[in-house]
N, C-alpha and C. Protein backbone atom coordinates (compact mmCIF):
# COMPACT_ATOMS: atom_id res chain seq x y z
N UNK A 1 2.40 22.99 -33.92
CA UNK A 1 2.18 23.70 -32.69
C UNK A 1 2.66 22.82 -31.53
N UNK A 2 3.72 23.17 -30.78
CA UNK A 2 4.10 22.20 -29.86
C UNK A 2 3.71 23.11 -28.32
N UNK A 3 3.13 22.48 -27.76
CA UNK A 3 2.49 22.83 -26.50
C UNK A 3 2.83 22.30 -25.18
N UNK A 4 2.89 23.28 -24.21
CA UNK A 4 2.13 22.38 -22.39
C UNK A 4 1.36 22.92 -22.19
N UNK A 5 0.44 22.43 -21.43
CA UNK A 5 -0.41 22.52 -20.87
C UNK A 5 -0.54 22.44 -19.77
N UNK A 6 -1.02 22.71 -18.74
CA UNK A 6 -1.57 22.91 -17.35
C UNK A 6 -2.62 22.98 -17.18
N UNK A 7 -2.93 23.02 -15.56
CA UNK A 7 -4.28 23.28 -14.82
C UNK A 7 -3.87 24.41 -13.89
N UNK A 8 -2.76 24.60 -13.50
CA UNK A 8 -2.21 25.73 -12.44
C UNK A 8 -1.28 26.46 -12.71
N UNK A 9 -1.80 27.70 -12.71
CA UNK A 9 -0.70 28.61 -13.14
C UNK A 9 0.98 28.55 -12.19
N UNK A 10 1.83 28.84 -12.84
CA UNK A 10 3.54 28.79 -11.72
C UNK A 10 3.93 27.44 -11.80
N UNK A 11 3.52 26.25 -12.28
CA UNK A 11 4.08 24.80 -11.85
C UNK A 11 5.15 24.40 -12.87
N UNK A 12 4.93 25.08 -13.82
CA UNK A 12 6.02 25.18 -15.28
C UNK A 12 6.96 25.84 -15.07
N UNK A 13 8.27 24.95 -14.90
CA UNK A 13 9.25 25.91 -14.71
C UNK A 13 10.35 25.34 -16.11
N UNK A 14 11.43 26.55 -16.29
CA UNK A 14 12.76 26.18 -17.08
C UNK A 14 12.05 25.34 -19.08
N UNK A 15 11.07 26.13 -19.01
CA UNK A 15 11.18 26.02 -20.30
C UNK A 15 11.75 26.22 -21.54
N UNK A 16 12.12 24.95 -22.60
CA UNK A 16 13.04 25.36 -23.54
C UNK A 16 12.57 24.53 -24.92
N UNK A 17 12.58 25.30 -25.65
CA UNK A 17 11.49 24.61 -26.90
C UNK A 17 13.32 23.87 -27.85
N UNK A 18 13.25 23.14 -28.20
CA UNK A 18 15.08 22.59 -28.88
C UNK A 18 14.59 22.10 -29.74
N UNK A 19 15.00 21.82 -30.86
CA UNK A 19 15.33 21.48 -32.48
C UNK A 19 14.68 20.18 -32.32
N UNK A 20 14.09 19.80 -33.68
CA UNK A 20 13.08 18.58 -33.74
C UNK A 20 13.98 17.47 -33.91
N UNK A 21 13.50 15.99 -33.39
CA UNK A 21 14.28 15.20 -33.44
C UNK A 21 13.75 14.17 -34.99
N UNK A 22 15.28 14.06 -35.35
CA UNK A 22 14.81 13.40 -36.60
C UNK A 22 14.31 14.11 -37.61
N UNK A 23 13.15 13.71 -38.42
CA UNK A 23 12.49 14.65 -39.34
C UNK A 23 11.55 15.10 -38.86
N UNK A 24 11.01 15.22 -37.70
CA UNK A 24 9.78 15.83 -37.07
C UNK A 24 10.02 17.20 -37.62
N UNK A 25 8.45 17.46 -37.87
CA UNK A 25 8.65 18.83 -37.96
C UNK A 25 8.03 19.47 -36.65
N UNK A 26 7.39 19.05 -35.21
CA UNK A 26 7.50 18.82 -34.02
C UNK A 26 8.86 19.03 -33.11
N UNK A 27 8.87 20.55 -33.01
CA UNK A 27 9.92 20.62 -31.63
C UNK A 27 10.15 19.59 -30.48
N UNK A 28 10.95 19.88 -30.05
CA UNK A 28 11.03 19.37 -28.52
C UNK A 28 10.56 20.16 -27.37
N UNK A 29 9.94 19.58 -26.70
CA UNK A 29 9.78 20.69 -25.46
C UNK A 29 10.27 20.57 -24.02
N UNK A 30 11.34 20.65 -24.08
CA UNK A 30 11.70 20.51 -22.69
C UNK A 30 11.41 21.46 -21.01
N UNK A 31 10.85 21.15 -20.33
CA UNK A 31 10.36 21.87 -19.25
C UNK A 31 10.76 20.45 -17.85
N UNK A 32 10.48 21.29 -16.57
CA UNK A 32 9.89 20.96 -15.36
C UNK A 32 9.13 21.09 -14.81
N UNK A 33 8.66 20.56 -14.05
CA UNK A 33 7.42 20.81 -13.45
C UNK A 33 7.69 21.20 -11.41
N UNK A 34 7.12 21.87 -10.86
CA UNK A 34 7.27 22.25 -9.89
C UNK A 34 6.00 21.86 -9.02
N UNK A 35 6.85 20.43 -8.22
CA UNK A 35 5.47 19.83 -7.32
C UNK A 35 6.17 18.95 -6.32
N UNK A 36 5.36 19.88 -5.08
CA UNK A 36 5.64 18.81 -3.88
C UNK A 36 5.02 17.41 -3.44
N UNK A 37 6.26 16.86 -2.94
CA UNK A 37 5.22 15.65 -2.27
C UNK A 37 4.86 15.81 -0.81
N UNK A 38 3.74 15.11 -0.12
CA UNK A 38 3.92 15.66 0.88
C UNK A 38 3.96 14.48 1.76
N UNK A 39 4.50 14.05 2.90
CA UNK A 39 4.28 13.30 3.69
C UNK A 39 3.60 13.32 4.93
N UNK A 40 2.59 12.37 5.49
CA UNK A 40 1.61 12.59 6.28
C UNK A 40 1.90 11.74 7.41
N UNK A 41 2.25 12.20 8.42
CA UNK A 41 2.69 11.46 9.84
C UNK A 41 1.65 11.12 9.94
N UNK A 42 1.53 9.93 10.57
CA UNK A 42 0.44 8.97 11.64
C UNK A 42 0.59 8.67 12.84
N UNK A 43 -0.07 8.85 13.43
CA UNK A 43 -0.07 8.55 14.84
C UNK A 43 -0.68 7.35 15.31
N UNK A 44 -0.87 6.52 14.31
CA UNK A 44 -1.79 4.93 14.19
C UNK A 44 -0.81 4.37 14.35
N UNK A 45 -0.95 3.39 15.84
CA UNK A 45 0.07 2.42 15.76
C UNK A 45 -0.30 1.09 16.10
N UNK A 46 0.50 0.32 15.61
CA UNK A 46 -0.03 -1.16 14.56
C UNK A 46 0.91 -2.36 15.74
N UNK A 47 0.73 -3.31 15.73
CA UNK A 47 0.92 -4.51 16.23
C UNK A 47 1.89 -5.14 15.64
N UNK A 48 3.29 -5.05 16.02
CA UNK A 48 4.25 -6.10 15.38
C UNK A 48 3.86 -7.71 16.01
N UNK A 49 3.42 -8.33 14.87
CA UNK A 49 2.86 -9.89 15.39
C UNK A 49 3.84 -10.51 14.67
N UNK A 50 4.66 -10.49 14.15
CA UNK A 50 5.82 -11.24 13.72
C UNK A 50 6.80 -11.19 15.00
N UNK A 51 6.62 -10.38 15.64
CA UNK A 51 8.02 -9.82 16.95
C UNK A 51 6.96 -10.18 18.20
N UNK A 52 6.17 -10.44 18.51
CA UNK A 52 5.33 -10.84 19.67
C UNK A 52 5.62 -12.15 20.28
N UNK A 53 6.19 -12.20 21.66
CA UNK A 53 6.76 -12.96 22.50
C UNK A 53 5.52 -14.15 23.13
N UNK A 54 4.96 -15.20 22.40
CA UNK A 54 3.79 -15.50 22.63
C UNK A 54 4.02 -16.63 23.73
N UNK A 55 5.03 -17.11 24.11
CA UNK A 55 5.20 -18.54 24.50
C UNK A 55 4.93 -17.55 26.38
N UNK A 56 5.69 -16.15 26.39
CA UNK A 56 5.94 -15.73 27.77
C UNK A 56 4.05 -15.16 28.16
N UNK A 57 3.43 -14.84 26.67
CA UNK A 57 2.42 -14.36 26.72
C UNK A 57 1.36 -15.59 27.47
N UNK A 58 1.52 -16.44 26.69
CA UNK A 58 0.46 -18.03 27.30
C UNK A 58 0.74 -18.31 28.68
N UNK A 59 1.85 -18.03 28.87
CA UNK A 59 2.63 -18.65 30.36
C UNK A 59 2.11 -17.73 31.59
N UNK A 60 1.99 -16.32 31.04
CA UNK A 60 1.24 -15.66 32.08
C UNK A 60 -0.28 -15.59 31.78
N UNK A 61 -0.52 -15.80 30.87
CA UNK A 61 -2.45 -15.82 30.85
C UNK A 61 -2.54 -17.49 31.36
N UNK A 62 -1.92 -18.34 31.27
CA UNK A 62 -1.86 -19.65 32.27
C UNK A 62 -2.52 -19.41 33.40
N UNK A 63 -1.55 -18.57 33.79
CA UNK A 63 -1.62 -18.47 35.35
C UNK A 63 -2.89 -17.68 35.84
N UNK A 64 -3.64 -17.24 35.20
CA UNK A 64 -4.49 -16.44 35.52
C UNK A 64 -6.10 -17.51 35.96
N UNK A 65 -6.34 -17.58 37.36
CA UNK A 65 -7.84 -18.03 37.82
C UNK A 65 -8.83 -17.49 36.86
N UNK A 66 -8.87 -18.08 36.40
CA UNK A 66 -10.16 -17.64 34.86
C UNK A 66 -11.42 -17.74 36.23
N UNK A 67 -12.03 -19.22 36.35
CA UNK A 67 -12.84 -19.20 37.05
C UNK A 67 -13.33 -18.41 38.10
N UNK A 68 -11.82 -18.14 39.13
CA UNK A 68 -12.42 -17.18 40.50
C UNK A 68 -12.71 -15.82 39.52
N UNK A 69 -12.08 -15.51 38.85
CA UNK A 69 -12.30 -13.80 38.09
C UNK A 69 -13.73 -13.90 37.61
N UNK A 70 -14.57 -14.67 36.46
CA UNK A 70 -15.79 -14.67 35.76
C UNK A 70 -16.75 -15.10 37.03
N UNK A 71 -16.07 -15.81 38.11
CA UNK A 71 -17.34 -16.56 39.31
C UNK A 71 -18.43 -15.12 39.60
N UNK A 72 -19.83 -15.65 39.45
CA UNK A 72 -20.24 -14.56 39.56
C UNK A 72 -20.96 -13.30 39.04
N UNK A 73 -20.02 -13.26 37.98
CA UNK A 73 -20.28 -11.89 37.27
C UNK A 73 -21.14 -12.55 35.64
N UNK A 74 -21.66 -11.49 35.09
CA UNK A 74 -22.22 -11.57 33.77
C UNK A 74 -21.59 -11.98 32.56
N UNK A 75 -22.01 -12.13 31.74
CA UNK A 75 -21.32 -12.44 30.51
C UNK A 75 -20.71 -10.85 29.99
N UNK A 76 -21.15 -9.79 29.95
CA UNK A 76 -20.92 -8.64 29.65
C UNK A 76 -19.61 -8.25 30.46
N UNK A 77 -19.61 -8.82 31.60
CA UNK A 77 -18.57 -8.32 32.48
C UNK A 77 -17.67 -9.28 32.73
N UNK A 78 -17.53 -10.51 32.00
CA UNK A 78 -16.71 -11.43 31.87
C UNK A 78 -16.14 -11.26 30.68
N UNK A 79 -16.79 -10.64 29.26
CA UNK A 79 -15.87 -10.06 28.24
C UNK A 79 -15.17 -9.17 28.56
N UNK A 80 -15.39 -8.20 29.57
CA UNK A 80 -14.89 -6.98 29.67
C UNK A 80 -13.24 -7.03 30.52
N UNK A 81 -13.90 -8.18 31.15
CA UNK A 81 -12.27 -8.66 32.33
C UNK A 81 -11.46 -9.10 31.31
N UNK A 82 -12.03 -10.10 30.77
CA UNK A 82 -11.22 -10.80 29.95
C UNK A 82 -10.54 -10.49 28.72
N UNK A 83 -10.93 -9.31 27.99
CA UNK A 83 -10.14 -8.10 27.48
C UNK A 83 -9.78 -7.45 27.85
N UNK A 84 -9.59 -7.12 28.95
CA UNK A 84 -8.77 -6.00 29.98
C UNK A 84 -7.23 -6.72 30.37
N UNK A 85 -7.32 -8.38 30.58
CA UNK A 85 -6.51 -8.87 30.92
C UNK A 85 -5.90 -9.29 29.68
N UNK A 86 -6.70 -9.92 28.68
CA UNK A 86 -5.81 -10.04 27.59
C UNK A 86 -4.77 -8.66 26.61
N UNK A 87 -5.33 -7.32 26.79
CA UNK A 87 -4.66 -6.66 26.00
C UNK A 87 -3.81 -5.79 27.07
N UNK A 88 -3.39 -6.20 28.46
CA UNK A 88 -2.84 -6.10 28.96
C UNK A 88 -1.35 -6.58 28.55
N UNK A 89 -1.73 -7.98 28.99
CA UNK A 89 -0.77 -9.13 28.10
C UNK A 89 -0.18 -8.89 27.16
N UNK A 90 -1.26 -8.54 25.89
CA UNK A 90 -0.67 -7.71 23.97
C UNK A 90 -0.10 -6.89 24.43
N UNK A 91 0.02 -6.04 25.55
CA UNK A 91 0.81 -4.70 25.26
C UNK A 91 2.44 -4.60 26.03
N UNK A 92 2.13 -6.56 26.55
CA UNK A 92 3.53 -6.51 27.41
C UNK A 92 4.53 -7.27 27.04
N UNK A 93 3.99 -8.35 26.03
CA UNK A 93 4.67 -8.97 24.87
C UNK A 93 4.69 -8.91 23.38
N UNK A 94 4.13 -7.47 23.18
CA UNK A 94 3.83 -7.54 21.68
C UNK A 94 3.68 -6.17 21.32
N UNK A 95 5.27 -5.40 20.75
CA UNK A 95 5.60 -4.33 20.80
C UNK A 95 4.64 -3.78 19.60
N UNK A 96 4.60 -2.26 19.80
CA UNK A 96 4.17 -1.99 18.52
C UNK A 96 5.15 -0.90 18.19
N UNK A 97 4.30 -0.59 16.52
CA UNK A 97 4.91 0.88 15.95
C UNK A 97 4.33 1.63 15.32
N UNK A 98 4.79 2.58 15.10
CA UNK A 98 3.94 3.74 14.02
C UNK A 98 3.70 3.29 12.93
N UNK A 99 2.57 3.35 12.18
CA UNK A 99 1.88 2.58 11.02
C UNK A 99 3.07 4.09 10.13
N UNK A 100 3.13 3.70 9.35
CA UNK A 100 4.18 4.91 7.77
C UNK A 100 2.61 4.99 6.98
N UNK A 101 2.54 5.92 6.92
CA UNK A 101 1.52 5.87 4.93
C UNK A 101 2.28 6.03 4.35
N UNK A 102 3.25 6.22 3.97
CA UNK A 102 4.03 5.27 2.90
C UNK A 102 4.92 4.88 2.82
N UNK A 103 5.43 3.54 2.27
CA UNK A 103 6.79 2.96 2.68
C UNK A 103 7.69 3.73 1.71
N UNK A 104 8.93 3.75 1.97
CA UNK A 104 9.84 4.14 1.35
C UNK A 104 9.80 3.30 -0.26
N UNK A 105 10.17 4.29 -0.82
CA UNK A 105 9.93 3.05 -2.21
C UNK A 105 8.45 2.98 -2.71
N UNK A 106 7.83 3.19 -2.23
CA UNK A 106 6.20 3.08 -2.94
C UNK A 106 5.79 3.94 -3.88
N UNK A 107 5.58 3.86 -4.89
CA UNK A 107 5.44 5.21 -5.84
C UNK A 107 3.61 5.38 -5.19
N UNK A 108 2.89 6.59 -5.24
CA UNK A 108 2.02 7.07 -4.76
C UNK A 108 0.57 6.75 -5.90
N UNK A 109 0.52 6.34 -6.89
CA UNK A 109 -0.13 6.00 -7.47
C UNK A 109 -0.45 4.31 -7.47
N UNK A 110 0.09 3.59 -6.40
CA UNK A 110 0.50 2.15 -6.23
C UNK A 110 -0.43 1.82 -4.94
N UNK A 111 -1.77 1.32 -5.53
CA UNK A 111 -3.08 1.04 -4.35
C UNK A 111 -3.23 -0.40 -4.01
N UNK A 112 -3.88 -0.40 -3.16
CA UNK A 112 -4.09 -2.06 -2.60
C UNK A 112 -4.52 -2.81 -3.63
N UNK A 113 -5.14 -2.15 -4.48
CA UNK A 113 -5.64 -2.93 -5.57
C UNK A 113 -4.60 -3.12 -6.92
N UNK A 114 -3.49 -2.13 -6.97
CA UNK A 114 -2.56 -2.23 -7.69
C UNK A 114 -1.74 -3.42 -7.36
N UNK A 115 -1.63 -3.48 -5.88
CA UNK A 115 -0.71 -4.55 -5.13
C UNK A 115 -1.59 -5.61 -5.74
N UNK A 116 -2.97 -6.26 -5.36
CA UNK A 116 -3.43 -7.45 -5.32
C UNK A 116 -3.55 -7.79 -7.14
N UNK A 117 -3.86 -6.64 -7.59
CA UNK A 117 -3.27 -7.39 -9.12
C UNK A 117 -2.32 -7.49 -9.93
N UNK A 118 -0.71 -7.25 -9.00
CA UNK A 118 -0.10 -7.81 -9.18
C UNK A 118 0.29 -9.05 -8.74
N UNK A 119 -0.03 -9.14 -7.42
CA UNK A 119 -0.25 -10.30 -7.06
C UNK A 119 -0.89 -11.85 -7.91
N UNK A 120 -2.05 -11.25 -8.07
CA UNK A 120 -2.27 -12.46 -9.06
C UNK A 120 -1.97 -12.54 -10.37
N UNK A 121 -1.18 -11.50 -10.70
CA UNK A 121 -0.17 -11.77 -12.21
C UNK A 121 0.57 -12.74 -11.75
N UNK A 122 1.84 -12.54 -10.74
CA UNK A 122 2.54 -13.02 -10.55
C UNK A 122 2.11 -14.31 -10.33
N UNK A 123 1.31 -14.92 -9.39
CA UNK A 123 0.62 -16.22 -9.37
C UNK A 123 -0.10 -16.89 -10.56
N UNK A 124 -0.17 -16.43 -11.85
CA UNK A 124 -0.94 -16.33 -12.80
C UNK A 124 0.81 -17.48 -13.47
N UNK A 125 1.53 -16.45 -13.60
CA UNK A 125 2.78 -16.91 -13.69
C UNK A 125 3.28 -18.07 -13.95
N UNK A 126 3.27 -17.86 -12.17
CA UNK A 126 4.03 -19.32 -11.84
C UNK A 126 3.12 -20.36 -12.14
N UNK A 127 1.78 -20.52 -12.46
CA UNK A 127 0.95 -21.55 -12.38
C UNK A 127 1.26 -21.78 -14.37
N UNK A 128 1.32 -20.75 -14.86
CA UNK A 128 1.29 -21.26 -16.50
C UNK A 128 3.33 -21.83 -16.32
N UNK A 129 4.55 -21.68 -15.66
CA UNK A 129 5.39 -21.76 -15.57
C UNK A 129 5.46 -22.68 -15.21
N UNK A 130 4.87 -23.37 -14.17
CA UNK A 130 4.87 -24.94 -14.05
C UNK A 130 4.33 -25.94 -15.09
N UNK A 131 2.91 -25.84 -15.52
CA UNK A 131 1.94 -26.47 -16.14
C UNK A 131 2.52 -26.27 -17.86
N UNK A 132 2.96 -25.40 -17.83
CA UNK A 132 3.62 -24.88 -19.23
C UNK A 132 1.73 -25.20 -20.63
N UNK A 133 0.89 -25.16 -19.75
CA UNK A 133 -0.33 -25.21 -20.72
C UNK A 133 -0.61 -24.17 -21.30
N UNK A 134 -1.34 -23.99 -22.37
CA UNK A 134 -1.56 -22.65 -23.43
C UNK A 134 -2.37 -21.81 -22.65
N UNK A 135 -3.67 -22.71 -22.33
CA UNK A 135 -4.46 -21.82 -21.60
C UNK A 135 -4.06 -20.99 -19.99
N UNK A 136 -2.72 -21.98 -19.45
CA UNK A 136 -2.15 -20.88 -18.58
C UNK A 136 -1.43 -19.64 -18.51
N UNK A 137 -0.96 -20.11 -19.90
CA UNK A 137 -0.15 -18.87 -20.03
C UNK A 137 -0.88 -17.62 -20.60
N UNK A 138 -2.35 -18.05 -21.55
CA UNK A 138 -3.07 -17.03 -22.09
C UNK A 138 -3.72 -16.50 -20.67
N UNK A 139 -4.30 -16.89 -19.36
CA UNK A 139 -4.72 -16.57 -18.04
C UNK A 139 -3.72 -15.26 -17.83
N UNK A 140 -2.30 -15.94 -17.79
CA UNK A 140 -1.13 -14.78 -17.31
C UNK A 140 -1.12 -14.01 -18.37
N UNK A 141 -1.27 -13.67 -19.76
CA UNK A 141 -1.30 -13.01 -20.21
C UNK A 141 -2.09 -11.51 -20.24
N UNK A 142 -3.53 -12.42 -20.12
CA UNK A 142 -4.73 -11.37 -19.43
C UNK A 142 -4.77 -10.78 -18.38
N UNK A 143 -4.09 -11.49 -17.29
CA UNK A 143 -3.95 -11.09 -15.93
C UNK A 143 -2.91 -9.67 -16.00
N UNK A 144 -1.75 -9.93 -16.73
CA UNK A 144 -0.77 -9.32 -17.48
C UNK A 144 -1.41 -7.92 -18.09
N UNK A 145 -2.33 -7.72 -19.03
CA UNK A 145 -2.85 -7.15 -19.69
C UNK A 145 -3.43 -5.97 -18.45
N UNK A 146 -4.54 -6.76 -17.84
CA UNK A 146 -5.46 -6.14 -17.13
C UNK A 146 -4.76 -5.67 -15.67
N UNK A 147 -3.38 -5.69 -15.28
CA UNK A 147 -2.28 -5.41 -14.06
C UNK A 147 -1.53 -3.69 -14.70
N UNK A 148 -1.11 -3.84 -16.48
CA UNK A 148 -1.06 -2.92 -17.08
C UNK A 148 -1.93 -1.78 -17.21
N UNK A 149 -3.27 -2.29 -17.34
CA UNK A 149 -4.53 -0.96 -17.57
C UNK A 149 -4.44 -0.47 -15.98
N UNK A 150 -4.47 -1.38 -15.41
CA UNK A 150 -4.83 -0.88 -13.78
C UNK A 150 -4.33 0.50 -13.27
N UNK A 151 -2.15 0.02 -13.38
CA UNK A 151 -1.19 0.85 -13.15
C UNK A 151 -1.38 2.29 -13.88
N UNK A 152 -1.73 2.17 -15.47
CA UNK A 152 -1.80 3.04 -15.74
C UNK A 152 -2.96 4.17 -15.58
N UNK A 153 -3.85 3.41 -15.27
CA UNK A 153 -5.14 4.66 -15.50
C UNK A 153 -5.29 5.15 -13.75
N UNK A 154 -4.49 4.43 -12.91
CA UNK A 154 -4.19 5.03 -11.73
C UNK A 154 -3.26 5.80 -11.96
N UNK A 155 -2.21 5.75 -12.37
CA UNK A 155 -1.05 7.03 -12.48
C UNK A 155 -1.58 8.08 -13.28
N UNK A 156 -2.77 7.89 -13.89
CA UNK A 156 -3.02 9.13 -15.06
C UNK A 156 -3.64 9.88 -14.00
N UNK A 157 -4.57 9.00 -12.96
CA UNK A 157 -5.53 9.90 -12.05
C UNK A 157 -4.46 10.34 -11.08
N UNK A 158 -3.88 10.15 -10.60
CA UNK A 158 -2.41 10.58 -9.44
C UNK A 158 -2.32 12.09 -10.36
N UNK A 159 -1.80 11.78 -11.22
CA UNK A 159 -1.24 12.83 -11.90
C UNK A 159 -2.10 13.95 -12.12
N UNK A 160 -3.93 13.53 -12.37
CA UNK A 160 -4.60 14.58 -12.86
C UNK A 160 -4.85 15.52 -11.37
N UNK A 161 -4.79 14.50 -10.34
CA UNK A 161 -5.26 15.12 -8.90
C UNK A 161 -3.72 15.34 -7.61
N UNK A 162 -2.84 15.25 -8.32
CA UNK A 162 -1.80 15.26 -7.39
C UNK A 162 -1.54 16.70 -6.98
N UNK A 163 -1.91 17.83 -7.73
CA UNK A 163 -1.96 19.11 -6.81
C UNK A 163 -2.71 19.59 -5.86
N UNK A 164 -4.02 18.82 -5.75
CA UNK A 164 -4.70 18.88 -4.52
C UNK A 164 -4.41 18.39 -3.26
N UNK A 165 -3.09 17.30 -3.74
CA UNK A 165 -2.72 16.52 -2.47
C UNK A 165 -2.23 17.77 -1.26
């Protein structure tokens, strides 16, 4: 019995059952599936601090009478100046941009937590790659192991919930 299956009716498209491969006695089933992605504009915009002009930024908060401005006033109202004037400053040397939810290239099943354990695969790595010790490389192995379960049982859930997106 060679089968698809679904959860939504219409998403199956161009079905074609073709000759078993090998000795299977198991068809082939060739189909598509019919599913959008969707992309979600943001209007969150983020702080380029790699591109922030800091030397022109200090040079004019220099100049600024700290003393005559706080003389006087409260502590409440000396934070309040003094963030008024500083993100003045951030917004005159330190461009920003539209935050993306997702970068180009990111497959959608790929979470912060997918990122950070690859991350420490990769560091897992280089540390048994230098040291060339057993027990480093069995570390990267596990790290290895447990970077694999991660990816996958997130793409299974992408996949089980990606028509609600």
């Amino acid at each position: 019995l060679d089968l698809v299956l679904c959860n939504e009716a219409g998403i199956i498209n161009d079905l074609i059952v073709r000759d078993p491969l090998g000795r299977s006695d198991h068809s082939m089933v060739e189909f598509s599936i019919q599913m959008e992605s969707v992309m979600i504009e943001s209007n969150t915009r983020v702080l380029c601090l790699n591109k922030g002009d800091y030397d022109r930024m200090r040079k004019d908060l220099a100049k600024v009478d700290w003393k005559q401005i706080f003389y006087g006033r409260t502590v409440e109202e000396q934070w309040s100046t003094f963030k008024e004037i500083f993100h003045s400053a951030q917004q005159k040397y330190i461009p920003v941009r539209r935050k993306n939810c997702k970068k180009s290239g990111n497959l959608p099943w790929v979470s912060k937590e997918i990122h950070e354990a690859v991350k420490l695969k990769e560091k897992a790595y280089k540390v048994a790659k230098i040291s060339g010790k057993l027990e480093d490389w069995e570390n990267f192995k596990g790290q290895q192991k447990a970077t694999k379960r991660a990816i996958k049982k997130s793409k299974i859930e992408h996949e089980k919930n990606w028509h609600r997106i």
